[in-house]
Protein backbone atom coordinates (compact mmCIF):
# COMPACT_ATOMS: atom_id res chain seq x y z
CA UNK A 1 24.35 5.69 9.77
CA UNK A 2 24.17 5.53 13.60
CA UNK A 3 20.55 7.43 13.34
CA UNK A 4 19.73 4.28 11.61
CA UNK A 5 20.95 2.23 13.49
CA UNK A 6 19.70 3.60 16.29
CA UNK A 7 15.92 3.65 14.84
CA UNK A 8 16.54 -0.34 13.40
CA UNK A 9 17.79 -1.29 17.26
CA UNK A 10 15.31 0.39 18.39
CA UNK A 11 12.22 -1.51 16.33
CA UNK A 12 14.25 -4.66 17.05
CA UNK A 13 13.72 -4.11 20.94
CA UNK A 14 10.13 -3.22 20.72
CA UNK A 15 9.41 -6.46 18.62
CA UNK A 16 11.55 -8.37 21.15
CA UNK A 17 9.31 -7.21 23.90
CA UNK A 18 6.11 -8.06 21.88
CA UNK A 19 7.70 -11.05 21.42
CA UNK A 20 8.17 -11.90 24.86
CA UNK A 21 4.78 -10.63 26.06
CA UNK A 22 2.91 -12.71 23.61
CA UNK A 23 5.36 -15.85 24.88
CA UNK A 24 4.31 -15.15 28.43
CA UNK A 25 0.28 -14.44 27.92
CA UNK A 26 0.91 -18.26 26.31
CA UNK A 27 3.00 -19.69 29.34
CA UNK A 28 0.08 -19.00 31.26
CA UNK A 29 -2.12 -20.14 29.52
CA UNK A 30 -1.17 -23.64 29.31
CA UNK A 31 -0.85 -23.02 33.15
CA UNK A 32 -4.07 -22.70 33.10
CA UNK A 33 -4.90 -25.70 30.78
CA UNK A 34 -2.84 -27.69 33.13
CA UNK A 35 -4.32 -26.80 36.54
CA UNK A 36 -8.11 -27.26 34.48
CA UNK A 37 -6.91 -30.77 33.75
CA UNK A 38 -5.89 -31.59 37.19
CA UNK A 39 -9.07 -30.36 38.80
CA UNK A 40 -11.23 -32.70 36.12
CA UNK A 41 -9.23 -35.32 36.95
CA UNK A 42 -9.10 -34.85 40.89
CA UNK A 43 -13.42 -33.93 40.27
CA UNK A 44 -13.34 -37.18 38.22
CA UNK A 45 -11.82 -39.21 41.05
CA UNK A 46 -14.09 -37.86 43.62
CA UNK A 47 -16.75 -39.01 41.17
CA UNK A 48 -15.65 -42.89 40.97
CA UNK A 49 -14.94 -42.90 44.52
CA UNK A 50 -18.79 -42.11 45.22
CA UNK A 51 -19.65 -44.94 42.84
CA UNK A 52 -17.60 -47.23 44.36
CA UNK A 53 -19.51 -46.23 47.69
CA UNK A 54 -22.87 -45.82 47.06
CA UNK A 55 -21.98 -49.47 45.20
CA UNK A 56 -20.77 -51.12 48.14
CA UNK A 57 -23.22 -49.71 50.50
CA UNK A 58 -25.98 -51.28 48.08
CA UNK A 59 -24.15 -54.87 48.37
CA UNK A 60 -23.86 -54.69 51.90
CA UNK A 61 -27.49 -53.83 52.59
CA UNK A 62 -28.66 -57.02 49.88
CA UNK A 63 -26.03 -58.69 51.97
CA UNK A 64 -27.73 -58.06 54.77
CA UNK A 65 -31.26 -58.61 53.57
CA UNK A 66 -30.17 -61.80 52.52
CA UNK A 67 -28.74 -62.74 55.97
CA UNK A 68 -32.02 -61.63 57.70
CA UNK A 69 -33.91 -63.74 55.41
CA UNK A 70 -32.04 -66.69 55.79
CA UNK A 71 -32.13 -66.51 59.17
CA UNK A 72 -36.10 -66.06 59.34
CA UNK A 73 -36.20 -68.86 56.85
CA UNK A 74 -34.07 -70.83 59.73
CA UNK A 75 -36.38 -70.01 62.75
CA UNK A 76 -39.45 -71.03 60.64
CA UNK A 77 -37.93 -73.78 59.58
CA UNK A 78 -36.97 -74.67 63.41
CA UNK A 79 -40.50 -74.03 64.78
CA UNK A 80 -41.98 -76.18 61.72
CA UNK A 81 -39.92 -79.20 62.82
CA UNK A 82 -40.52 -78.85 66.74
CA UNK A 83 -44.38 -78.60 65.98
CA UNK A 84 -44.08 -81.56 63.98
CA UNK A 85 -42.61 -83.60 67.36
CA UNK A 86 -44.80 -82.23 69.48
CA UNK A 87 -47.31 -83.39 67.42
CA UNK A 88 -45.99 -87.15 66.43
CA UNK A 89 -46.13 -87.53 70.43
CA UNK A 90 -49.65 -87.16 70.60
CA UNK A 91 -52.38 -89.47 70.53
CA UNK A 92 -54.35 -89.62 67.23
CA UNK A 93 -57.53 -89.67 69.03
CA UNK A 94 -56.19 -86.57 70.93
CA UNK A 95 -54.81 -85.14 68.18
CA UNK A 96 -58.48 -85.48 66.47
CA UNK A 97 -60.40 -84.30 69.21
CA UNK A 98 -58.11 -81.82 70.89
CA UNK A 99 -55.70 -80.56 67.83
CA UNK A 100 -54.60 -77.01 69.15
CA UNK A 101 -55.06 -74.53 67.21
CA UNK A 102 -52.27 -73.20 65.07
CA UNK A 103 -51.02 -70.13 64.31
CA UNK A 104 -50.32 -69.31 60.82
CA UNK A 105 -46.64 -68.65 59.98
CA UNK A 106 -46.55 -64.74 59.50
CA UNK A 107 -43.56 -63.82 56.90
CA UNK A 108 -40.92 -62.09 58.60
CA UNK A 109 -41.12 -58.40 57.75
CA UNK A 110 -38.32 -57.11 55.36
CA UNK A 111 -35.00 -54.88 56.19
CA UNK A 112 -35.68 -51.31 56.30
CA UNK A 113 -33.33 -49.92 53.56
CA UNK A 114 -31.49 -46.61 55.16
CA UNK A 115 -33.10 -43.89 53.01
CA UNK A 116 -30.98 -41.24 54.63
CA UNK A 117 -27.88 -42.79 53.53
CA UNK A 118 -28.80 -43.02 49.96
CA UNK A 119 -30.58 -39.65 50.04
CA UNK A 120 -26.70 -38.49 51.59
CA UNK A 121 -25.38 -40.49 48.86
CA UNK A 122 -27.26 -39.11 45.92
CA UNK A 123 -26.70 -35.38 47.08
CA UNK A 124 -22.82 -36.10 46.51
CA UNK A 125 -23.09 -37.36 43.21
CA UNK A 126 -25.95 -34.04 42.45
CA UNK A 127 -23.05 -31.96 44.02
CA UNK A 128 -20.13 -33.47 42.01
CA UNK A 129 -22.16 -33.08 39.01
CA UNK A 130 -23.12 -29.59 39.40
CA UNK A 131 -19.07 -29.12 40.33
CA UNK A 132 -18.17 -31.28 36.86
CA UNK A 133 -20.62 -29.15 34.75
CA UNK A 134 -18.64 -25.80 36.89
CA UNK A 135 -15.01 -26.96 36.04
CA UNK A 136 -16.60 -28.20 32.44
CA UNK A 137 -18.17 -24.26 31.72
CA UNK A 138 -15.09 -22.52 33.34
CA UNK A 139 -12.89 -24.69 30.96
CA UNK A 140 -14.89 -24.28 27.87
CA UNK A 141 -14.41 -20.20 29.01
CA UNK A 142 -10.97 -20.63 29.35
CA UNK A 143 -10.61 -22.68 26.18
CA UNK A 144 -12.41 -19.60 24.25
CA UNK A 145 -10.71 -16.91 26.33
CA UNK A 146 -7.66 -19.04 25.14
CA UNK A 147 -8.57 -18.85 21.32
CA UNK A 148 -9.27 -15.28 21.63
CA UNK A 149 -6.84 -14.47 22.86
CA UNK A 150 -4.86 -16.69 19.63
CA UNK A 151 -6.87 -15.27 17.22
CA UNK A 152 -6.11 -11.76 18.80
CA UNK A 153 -2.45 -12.24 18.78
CA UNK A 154 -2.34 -13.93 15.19
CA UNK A 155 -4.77 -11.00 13.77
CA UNK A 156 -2.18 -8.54 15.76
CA UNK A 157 0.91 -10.47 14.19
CA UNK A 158 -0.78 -10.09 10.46
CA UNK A 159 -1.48 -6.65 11.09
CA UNK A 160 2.12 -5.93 12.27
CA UNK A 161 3.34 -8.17 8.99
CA UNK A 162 0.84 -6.36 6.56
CA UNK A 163 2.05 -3.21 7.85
CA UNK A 164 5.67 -3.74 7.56
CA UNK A 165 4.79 -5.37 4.16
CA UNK A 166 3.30 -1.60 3.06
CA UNK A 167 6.56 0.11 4.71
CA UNK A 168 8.92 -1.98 2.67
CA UNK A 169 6.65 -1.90 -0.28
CA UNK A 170 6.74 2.43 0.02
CA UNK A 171 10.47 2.41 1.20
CA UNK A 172 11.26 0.05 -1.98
CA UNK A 173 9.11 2.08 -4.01
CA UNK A 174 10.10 5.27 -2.61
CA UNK A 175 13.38 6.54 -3.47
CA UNK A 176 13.00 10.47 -3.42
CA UNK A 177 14.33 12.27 -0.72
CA UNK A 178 11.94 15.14 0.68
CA UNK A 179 12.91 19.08 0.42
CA UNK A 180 14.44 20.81 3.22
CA UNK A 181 14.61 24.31 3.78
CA UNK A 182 15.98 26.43 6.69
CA UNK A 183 13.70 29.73 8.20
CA UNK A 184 14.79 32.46 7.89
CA UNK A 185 16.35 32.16 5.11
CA UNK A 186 20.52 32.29 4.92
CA UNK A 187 21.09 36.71 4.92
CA UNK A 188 22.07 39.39 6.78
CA UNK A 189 20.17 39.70 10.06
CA UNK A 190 20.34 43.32 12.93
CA UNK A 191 18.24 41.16 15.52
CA UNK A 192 18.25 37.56 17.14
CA UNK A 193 16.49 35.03 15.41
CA UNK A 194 14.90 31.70 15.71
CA UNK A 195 15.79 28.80 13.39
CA UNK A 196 13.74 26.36 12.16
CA UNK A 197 14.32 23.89 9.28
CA UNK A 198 10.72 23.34 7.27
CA UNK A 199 10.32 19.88 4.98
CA UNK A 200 7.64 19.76 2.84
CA UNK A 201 6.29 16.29 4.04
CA UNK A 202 3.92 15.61 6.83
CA UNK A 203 5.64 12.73 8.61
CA UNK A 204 9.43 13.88 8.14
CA UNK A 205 12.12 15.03 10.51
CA UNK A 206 14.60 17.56 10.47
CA UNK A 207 18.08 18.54 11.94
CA UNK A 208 20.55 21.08 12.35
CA UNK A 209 23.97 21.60 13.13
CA UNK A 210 25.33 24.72 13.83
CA UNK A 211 29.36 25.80 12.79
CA UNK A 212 29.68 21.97 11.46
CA UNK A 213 27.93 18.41 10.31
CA UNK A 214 29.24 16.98 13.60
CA UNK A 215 26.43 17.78 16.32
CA UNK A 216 22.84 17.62 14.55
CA UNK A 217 19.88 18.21 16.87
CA UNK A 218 16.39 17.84 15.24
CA UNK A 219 14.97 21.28 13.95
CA UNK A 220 11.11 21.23 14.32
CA UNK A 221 10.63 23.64 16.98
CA UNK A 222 12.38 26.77 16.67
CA UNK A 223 16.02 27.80 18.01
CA UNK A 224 17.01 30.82 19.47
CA UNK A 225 20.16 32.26 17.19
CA UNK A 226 22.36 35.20 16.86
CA UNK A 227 26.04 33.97 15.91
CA UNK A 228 27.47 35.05 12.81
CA UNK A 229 28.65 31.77 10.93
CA UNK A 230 27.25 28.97 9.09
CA UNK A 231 24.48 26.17 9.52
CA UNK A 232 23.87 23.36 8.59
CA UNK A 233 20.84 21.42 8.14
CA UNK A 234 18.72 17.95 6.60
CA UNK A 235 15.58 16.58 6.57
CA UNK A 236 14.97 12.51 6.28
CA UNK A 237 11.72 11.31 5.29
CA UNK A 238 9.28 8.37 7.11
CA UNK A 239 11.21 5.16 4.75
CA UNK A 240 14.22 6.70 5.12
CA UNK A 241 14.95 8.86 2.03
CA UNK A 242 17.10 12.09 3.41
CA UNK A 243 18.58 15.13 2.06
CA UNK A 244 22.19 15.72 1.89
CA UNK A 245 23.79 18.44 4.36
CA UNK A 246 22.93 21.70 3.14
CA UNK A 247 24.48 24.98 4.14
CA UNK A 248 23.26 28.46 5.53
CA UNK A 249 25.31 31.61 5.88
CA UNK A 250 24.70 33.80 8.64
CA UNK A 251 25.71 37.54 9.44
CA UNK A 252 24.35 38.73 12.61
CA UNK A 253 25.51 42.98 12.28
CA UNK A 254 25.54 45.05 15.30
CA UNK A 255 23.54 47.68 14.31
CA UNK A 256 21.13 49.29 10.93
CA UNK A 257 21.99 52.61 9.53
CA UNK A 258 18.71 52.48 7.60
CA UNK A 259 16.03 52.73 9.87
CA UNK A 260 12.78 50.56 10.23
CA UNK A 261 12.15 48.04 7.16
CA UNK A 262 15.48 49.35 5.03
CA UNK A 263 18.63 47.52 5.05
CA UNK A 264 21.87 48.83 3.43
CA UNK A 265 23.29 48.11 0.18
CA UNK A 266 26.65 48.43 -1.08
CA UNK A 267 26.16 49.46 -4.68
CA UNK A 268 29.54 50.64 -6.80
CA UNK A 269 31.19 51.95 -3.82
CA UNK A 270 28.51 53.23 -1.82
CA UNK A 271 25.80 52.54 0.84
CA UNK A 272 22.60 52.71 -0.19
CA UNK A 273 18.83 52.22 2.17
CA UNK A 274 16.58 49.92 0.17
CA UNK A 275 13.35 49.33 1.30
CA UNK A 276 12.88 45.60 2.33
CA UNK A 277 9.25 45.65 0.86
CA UNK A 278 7.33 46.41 -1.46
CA UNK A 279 5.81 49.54 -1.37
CA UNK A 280 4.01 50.73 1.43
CA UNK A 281 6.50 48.77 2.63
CA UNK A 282 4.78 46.97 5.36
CA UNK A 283 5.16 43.28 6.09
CA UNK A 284 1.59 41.63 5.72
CA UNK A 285 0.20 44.26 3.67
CA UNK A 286 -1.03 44.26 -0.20
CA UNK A 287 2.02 46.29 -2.35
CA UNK A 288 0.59 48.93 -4.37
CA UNK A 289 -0.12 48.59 -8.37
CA UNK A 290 -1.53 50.12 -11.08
CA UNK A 291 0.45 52.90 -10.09
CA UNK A 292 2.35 54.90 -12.73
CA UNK A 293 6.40 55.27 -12.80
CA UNK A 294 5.27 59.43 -12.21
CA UNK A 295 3.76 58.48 -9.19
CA UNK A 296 6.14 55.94 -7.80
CA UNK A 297 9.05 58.81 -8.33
CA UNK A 298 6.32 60.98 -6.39
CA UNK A 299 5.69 58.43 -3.48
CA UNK A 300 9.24 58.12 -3.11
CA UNK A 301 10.31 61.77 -2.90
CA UNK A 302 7.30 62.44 -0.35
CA UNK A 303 8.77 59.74 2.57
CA UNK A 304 12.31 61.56 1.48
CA UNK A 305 13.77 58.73 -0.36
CA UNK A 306 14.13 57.97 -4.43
CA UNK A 307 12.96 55.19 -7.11
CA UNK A 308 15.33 52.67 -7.04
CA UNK A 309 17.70 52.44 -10.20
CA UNK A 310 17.76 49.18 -11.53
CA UNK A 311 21.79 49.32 -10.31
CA UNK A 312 20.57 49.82 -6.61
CA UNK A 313 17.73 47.11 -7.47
CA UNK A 314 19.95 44.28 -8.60
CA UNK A 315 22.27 45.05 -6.42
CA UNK A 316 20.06 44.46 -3.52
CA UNK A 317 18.11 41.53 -5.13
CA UNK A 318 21.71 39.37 -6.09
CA UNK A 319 23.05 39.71 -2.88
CA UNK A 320 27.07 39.45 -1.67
CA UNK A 321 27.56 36.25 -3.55
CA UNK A 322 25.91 37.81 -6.89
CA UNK A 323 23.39 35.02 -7.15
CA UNK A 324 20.90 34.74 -10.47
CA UNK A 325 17.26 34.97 -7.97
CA UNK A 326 17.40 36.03 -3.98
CA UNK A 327 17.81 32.65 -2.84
CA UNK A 328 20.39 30.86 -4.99
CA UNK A 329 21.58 30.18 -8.68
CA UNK A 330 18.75 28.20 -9.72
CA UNK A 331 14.88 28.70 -10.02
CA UNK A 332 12.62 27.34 -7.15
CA UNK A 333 9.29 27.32 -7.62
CA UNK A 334 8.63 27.33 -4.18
CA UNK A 335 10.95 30.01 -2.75
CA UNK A 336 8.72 33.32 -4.70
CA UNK A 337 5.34 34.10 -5.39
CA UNK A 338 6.07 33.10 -9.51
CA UNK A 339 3.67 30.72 -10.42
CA UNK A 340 -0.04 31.90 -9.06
CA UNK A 341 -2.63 33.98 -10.67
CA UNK A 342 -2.28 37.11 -8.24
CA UNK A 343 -0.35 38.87 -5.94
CA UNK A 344 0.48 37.69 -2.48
CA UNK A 345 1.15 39.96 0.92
CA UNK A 346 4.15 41.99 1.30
CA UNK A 347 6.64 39.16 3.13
CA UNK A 348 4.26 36.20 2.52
CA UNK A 349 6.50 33.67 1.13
CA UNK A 350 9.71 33.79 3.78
CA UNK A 351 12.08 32.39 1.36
CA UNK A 352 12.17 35.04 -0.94
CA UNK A 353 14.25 37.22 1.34
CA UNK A 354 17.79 38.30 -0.67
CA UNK A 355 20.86 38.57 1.45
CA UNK A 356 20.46 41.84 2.59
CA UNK A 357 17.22 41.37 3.65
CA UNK A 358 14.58 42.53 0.74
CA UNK A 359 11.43 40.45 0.14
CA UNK A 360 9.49 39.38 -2.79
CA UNK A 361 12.26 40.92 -5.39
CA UNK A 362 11.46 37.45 -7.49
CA UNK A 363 8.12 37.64 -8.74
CA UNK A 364 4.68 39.10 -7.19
CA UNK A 365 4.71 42.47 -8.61
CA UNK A 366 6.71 43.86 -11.47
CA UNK A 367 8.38 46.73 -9.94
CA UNK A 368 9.47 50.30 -11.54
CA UNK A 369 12.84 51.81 -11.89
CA UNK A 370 14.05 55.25 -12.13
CA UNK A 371 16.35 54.02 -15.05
CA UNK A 372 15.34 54.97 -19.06
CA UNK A 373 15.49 52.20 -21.30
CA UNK A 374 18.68 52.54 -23.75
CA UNK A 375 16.90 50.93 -26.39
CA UNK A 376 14.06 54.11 -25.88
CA UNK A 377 14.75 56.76 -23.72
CA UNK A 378 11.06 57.51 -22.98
CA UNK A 379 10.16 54.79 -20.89
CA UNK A 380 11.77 52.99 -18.12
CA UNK A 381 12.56 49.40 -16.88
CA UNK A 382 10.90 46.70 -14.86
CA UNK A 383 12.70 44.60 -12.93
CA UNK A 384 12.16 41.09 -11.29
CA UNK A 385 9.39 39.48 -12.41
CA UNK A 386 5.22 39.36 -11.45
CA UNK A 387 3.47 36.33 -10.16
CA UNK A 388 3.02 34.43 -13.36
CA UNK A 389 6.91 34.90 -14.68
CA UNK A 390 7.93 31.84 -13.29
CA UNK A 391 12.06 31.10 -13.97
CA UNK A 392 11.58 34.49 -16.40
CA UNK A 393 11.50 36.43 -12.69
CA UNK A 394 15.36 37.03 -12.30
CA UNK A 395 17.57 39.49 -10.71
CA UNK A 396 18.56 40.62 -14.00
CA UNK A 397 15.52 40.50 -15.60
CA UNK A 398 14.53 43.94 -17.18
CA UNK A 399 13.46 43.42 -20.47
CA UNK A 400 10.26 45.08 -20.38
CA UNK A 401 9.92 48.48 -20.32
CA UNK A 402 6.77 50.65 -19.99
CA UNK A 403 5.51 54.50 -20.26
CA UNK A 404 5.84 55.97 -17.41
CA UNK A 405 2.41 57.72 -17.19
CA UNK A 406 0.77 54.22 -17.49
CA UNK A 407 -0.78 52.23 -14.80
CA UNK A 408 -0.29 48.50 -14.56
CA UNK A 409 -2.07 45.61 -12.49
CA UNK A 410 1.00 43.73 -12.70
CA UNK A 411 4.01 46.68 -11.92
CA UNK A 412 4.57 47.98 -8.44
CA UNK A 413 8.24 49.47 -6.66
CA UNK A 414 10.09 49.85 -3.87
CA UNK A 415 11.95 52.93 -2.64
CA UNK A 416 15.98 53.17 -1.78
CA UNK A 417 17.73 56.24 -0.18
């Protein structure tokens, strides 16, 4: 329970901090919004204040065109009247004969409008524009950086959902836990070893815990080993679904009486060497068939060893605890080579390893015995099973039995000593 809650606390802290992030990317953008809004309204003061200028220079220069003109109107108006009296106070006669000449009244040019100014003046308003249409572009960029960035987060957040909708859908759907099984296999062992615990799907994690349940440490790299005891082991799945603690007996020996690839057997009071392959017995090689139960007894004799009995054979195929296969009390399809349309390499399937340390006794090749048949005394039993037998490839299963001059594809053996 604390692996789960340590896996929910942890998802709940990583969509906290999403959380968060996304809450700050939006704090700053309304910063943003807010500073864009001041500047338009500080550019849009700057604007009006222009106006206002270039509105009261205007008035002040018809002000003063007005003035000018008034006065002009004034002086003419002056000279008019004092021509008139100088005039009246001549004689007509004079006035007739020597009238002086007068100058027409020349209209008094008007005010020179300050072009500069206005030129100034219209340059501001061009530059307050061109600043307007700046702020106005780098707030339609934020805007759509802004949306983006929305959609982004939204499409993000409806990923997230649709993926934790498929999770719950598969965890709510998927209720099987996944298969769990420890290498090597539980057995006798004269060497160190290095466990691993194998699950047979892809996104799936796996522990141990050695001598008890109460330290697990996750299994998927291997792990040095040579203590004589028990293991224990699980595998949980990627919605959850995990195995129950399963166990795996260990019995590190000091040394092997038997020499290279032969372990000992006790068999009805005695020790006996049984190969731990099939013959050649070689891991990683092909075993021998369509060899005949003559020749087996021959192939034995010559590497100074015997055909097995089929005493010696179960024997070494049940193991201490007497099991039904090599591995265990019920049929796995997985653990032998039992349900394929040939013969595998000597060792190939791991699992298929019996206490004391002989491979592929379940299955793969049919294998001969030195023992007659007490239903006919001219031919001799098979033991264990080929690689099509399937749950008919037993420890104790000998109820064929052939001539021994004939050859099979199917029937192989193993030699003990």
């Amino acid at each position: 329970m604390s692996e789960n809650q340590n896996t929910q606390n942890n998802q709940d802290a990583q969509k906290n901090k999403r959380k968060k992030k996304n809450i700050a990317i939006l704090v700053l953008m309304f910063l943003l919004l807010v500073c864009l809004f001041i500047a338009q309204c500080h550019l849009d003061q700057i604007k009006q204040e222009a106006l206002a200028k270039e509105q009261e220079t205007a008035l002040e220069m018809q002000r003063r065109h007005t003035l000018d003109s008034l006065r002009q109107i004034e002086k003419m108006r002056a000279d008019s009247l004092r021509i008139a009296d100088s005039l009246a106070a001549i004689p007509v006669d004079t006035v007739v004969a020597d009238t002086p000449k007068v100058e027409p009244v020349v209209e008094p040019p008007k005010p020179r409008v300050n072009r500069d100014s206005i030129k100034h003046v219209r340059d501001s308003i061009k530059h307050v524009n061109d600043s307007l249409a700046a702020v106005k572009d780098s707030i339609d960029r934020a805007n759509k950086a802004i949306a983006d960035s929305i959609a982004a987060a939204e499409k993000a957040a409806a990923e997230e959902a649709e993926k934790k909708r498929i999770q719950d859908s598969i965890r709510n759907s998927d209720k099987v836990p996944p298969t769990a099984e420890i290498t090597p296999p539980a057995g006798r062992y004269y060497d160190p070893i290095k466990l691993k615990v194998k699950c047979d799907e892809i996104k799936c994690k796996t522990y141990l815990s050695i001598g008890d349940t109460m330290n697990p440490v996750e299994a998927g790299k291997a792990m040095e080993y040579n203590k004589t005891g028990s293991v224990f082991y699980f595998a949980e799945d990627s919605v959850g679904n995990r195995t129950p603690w399963e166990e795996a007996k260990y019995d590190m020996a000091s040394d092997n009486v038997c020499g290279k690839n032969a372990y000992p057997v006790p068999v009805g009071g005695k020790t006996v060497c049984v190969d731990a392959y099939e013959y050649p017995n070689k891991a990683d090689e092909n075993p021998k068939d369509m060899v005949s139960q003559e020749e087996a007894v021959a192939l034995c004799a010559k590497e100074g060893k015997h055909l097995c009995s089929i005493d010696e054979w179960q024997a070494a195929c049940r193991g201490k605890d007497n099991f039904k296969y090599s591995y265990g009390d019920s049929y796995r399809q997985n653990k032998c080579n039992t349900n394929t349309k040939t013969a595998k390499r000597s060792g190939r399937k791991d699992q298929c390893r019996s206490w004391w340390g002989m491979y592929d006794m379940n299955g793969n090749l049919w294998e001969w015995t030195s023992s007659p048949s007490k239903d006919h005394p001219n031919m001799f039993l098979v033991a264990g099973g080929a690689w099509n037998t399937n749950n008919g490839s037993k420890c104790t299963e000998s109820k064929f039995s052939f001539y021994p001059q004939n050859q099979y594809p199917s029937v192989g053996f193993r030699c003990c000593k």
